[in-house]
C-alpha atoms as a PDB file:
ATOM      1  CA  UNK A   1       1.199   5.232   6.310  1.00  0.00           C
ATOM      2  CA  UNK A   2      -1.933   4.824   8.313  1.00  0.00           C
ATOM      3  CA  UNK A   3      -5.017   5.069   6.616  1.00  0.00           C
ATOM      4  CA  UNK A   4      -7.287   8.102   7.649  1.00  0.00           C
ATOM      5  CA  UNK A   5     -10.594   7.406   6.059  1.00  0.00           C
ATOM      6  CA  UNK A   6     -12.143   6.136   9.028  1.00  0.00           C
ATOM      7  CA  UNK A   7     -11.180   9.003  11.026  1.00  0.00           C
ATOM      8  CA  UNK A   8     -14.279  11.590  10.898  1.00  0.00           C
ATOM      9  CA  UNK A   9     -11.727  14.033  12.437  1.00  0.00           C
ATOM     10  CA  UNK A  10      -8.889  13.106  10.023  1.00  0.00           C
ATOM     11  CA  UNK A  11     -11.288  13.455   7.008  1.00  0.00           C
ATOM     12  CA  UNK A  12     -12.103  17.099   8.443  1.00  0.00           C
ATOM     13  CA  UNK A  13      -8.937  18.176   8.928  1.00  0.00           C
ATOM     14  CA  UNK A  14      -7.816  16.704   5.212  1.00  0.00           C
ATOM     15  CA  UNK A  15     -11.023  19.399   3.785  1.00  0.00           C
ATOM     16  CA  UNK A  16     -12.920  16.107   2.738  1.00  0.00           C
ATOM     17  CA  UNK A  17     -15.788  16.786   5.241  1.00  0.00           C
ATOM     18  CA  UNK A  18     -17.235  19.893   5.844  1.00  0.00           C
ATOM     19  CA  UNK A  19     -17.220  21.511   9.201  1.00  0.00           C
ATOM     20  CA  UNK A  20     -17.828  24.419  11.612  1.00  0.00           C
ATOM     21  CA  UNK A  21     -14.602  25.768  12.402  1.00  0.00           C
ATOM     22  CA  UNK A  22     -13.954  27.829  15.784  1.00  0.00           C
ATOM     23  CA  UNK A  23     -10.515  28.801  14.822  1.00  0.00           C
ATOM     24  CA  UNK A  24      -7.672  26.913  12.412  1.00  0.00           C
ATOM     25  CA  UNK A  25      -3.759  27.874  12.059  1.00  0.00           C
ATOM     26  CA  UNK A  26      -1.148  26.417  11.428  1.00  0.00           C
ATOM     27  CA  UNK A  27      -1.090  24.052  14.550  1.00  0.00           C
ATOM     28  CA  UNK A  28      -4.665  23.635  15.719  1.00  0.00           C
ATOM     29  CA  UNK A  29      -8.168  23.310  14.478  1.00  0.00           C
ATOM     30  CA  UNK A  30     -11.037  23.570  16.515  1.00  0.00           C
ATOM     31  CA  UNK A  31     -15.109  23.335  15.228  1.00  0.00           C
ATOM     32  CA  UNK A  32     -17.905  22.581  16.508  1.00  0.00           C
ATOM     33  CA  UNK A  33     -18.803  18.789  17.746  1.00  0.00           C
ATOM     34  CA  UNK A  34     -21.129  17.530  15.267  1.00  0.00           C
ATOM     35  CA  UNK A  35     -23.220  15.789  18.584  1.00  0.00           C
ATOM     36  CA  UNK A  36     -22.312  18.320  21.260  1.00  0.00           C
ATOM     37  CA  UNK A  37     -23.205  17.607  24.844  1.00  0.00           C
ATOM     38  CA  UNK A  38     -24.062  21.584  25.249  1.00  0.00           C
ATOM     39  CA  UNK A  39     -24.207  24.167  23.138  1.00  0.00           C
ATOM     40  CA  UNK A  40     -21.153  25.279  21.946  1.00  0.00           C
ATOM     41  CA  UNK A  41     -19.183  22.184  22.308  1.00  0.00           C
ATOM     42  CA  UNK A  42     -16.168  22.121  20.180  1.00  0.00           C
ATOM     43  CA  UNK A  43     -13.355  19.731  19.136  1.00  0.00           C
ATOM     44  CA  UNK A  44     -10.063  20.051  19.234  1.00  0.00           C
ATOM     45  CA  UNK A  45      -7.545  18.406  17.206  1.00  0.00           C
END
């Protein structure tokens, strides 16, 4: 098992870091870039 605790993104996804979420399911979760390049830039994962 790979270990995820380096992974900002990983750590988000797991609920361990707070974030700004666009939209989650099942499948995807998207929130907002925590050093977006324009306002409203959101990641994907």
């Amino acid at each position: 098992m790979t270990d995820t605790t380096q992974c900002a993104s990983c750590e988000i996804v797991a609920g361990r870091l707070p974030a700004a979420k666009l939209f989650d399911d099942e499948v995807v979760l998207a929130f907002l870039d925590i050093a977006p390049v324009r306002a409203g830039h959101a990641f994907r994962t």
